[in-house]
Protein backbone atom coordinates (compact mmCIF):
# COMPACT_ATOMS: atom_id res chain seq x y z
CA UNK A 1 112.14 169.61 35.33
CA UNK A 2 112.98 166.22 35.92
CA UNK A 3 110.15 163.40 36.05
CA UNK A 4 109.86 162.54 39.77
CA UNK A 5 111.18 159.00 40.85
CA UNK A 6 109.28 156.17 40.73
CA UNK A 7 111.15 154.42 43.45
CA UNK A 8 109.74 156.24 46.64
CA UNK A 9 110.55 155.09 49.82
CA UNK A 10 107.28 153.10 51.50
CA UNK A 11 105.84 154.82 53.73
CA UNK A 12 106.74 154.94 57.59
CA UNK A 13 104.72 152.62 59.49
CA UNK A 14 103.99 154.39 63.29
CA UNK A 15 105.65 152.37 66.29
CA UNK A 16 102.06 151.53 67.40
CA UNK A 17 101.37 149.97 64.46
CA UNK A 18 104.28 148.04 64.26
CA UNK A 19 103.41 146.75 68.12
CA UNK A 20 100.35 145.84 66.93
CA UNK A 21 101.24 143.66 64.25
CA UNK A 22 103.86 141.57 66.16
CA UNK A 23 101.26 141.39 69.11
CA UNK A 24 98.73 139.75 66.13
CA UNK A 25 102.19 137.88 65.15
CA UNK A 26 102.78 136.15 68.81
CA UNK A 27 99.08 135.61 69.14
CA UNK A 28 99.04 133.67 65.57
CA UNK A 29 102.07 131.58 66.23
CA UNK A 30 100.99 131.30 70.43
CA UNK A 31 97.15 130.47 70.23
CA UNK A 32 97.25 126.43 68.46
CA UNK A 33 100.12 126.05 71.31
CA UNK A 34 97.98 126.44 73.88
CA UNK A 35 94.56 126.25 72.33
CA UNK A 36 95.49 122.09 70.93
CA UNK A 37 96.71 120.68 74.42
CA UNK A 38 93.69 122.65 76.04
CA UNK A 39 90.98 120.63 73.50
CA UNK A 40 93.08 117.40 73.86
CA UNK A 41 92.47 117.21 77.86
CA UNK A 42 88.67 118.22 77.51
CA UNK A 43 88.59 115.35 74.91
CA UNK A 44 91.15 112.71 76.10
CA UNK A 45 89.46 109.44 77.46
CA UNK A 46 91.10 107.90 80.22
CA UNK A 47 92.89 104.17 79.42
CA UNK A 48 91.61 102.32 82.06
CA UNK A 49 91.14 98.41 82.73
CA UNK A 50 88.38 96.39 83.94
CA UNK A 51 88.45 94.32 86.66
CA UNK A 52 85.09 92.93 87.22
CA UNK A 53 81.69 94.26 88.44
CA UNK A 54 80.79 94.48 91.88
CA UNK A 55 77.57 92.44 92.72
CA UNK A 56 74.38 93.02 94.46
CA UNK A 57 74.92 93.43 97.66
CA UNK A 58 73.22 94.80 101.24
CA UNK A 59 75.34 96.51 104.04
CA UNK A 60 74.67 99.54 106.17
CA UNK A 61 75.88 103.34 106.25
CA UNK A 62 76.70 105.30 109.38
CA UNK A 63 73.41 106.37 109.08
CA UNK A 64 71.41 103.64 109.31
CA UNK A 65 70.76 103.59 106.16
CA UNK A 66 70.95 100.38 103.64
CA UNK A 67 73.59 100.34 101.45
CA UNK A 68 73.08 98.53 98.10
CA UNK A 69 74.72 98.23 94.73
CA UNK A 70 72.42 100.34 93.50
CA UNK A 71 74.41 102.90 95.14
CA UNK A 72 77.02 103.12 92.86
CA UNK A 73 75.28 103.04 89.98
CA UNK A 74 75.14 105.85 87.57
CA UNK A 75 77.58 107.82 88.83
CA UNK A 76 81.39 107.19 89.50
CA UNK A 77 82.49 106.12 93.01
CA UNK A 78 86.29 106.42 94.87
CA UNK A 79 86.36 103.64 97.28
CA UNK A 80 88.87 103.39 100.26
CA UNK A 81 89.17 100.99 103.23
CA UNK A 82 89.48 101.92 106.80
CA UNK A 83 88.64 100.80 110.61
CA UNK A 84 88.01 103.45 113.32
CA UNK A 85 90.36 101.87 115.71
CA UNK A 86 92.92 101.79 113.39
CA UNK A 87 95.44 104.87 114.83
CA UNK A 88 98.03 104.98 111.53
CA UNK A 89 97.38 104.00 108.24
CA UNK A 90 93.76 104.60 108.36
CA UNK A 91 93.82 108.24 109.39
CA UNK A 92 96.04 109.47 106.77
CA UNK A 93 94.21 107.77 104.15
CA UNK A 94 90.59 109.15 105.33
CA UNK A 95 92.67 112.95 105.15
CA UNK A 96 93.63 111.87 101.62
CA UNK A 97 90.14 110.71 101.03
CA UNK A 98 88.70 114.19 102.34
CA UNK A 99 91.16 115.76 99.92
CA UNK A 100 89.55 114.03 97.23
CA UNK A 101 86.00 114.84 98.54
CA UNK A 102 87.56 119.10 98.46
CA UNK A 103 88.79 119.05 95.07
CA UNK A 104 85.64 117.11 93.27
CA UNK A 105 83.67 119.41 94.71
CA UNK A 106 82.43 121.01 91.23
CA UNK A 107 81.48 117.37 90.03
CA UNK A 108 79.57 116.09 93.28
CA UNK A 109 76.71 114.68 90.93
CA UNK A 110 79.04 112.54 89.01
CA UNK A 111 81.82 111.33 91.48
CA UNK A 112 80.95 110.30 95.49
CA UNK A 113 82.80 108.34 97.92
CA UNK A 114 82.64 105.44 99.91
CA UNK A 115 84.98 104.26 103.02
CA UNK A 116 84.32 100.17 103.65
CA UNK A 117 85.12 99.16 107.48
CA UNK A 118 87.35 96.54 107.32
CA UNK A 119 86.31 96.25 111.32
CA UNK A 120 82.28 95.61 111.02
CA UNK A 121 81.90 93.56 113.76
CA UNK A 122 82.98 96.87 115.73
CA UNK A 123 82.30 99.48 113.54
CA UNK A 124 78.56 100.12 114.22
CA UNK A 125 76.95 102.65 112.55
CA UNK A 126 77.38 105.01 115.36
CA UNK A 127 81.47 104.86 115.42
CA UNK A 128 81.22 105.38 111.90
CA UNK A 129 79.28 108.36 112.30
CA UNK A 130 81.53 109.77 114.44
CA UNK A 131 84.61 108.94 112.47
CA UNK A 132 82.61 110.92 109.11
CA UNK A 133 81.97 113.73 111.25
CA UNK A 134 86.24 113.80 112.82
CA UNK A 135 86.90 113.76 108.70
CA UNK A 136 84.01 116.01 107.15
CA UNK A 137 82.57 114.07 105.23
CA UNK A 138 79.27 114.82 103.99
CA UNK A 139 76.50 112.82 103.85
CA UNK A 140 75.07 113.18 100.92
CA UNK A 141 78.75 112.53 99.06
CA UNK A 142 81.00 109.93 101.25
CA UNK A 143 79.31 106.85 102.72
CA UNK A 144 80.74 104.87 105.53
CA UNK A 145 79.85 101.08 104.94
CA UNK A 146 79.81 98.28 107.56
CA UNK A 147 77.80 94.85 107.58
CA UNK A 148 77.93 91.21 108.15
CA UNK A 149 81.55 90.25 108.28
CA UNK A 150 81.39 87.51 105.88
CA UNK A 151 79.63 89.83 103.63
CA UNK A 152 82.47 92.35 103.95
CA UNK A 153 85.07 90.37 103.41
CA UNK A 154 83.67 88.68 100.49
CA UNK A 155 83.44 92.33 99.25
CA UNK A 156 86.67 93.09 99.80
CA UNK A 157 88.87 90.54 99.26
CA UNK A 158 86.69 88.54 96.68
CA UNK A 159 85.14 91.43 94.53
CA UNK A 160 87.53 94.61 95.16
CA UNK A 161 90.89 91.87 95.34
CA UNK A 162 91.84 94.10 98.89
CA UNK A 163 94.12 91.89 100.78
CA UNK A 164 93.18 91.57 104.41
CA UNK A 165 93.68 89.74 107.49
CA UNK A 166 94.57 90.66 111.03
CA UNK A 167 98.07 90.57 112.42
CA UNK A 168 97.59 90.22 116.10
CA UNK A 169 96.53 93.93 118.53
CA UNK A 170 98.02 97.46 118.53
CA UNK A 171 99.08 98.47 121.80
CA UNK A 172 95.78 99.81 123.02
CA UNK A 173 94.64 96.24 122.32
CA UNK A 174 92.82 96.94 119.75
CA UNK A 175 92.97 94.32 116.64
CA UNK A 176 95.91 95.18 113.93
CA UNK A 177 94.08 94.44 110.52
CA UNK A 178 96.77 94.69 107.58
CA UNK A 179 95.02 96.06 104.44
CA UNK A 180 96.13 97.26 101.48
CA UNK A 181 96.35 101.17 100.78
CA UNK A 182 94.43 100.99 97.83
CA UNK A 183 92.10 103.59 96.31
CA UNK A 184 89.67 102.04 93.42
CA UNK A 185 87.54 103.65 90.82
CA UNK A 186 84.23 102.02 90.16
CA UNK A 187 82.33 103.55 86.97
CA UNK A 188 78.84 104.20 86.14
CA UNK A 189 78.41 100.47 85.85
CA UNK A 190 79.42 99.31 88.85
CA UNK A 191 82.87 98.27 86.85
CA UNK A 192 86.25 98.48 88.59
CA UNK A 193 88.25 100.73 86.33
CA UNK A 194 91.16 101.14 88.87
CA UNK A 195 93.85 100.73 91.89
CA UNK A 196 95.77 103.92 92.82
CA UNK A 197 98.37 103.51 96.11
CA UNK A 198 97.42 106.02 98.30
CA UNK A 199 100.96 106.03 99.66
CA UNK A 200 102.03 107.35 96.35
CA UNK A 201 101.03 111.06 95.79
CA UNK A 202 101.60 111.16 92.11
CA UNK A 203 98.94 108.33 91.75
CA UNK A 204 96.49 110.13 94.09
CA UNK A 205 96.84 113.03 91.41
CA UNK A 206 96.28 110.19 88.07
CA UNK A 207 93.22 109.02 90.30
CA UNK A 208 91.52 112.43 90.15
CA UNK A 209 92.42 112.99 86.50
CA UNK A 210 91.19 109.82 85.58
CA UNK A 211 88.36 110.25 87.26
CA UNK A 212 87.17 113.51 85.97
CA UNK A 213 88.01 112.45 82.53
CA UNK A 214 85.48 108.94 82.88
CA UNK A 215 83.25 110.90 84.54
CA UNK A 216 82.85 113.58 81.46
CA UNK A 217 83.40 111.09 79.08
CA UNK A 218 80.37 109.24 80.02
CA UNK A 219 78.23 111.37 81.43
CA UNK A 220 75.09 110.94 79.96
């Protein structure tokens, strides 16, 4: 009887099996793909500037309340500029500022906003009050800040760099005060870290990123 071959086939490997292993294949090759850029934004610190620290200061919230430096501290802020008479600019940037407020919701210890009247003389706390409430702003998260108008403007054009200045009366005869759209980022420190165009949606989107990434990169 011949000696049986030594050269047997190997054996059939079931289609399950074979699923399996290219499944285990795709995972192998798929997981560091996603996995690395997944690590690199929990890790990645934002490149920001500095552009000075804002001083002490003492101004009122539509509350009532005093508003210091103290503030800001320890926690990131998102600053914007507005007037309650104003009837275009203004508006659209306290809906993009509410937007913010919405999608920082699951960070609320570690990033709060503020909305600076450039209009004090006007804006009492009362209208600003009423303009948080038209915008939903809540209290304990997004402050409306009036004060002295020297005080103010020192703030805004001195210490946030803000240009300013009032370019004669709307048609209700109201005063048209030309400011820029800017949205800044003040850190922990009470540093300015940032200027995003709120005209410019794409910026809007690098301000929230940025900010989440400070805020978890120094959170204490």
């Amino acid at each position: 009887m011949p000696a049986p071959s030594q050269n047997k086939p190997p054996p059939h490997a079931s289609g399950r099996t074979v699923v399996l292993v290219v499944i285990a294949l795709v995972i192998a090759i798929a997981l560091p793909a996603v996995a690395w850029p997944l690590w690199k934004a929990q890790h990645r610190k934002p490149q920001l500037g500095d552009y000075g620290v804002v001083p002490k200061l003492s101004l009122t919230d539509q509350t009532g309340a005093t508003f210091t430096d103290d503030a800001l501290r320890g926690h990131l802020t998102i600053v914007n500029f507005i007037f309650t008479r104003c009837t275009t600019a203004c508006p659209l940037s306290s809906m993009k500022m509410s937007h913010i407020q919405d999608k920082t919701a699951d960070v609320a210890n570690d990033i709060k906003l503020v909305s600076f009247s450039v209009d004090p003389t006007y804006d009492t706390p009362e209208r600003l009050a009423a303009y948080a409430k038209r915008f939903g702003a809540e209290p304990a998260r997004w402050r409306f800040v009036t004060g002295p108008a020297d005080a103010v403007q020192k703030l805004v054009t001195g210490t946030m760099k803000v240009a300013m200045d009032r370019d004669g009366v709307q048609a209700d005869g109201s005063p048209n005060i030309m400011h820029q759209p800017y949205f800044v980022l003040i850190d922990r420190d009470l540093h300015i870290r940032g200027y995003y165009d709120s005209t410019d949606a794409p910026r809007l989107e690098i301000l929230l990123r940025d900010a989440r990434d400070l805020a978890r990169s120094t959170r204490p």
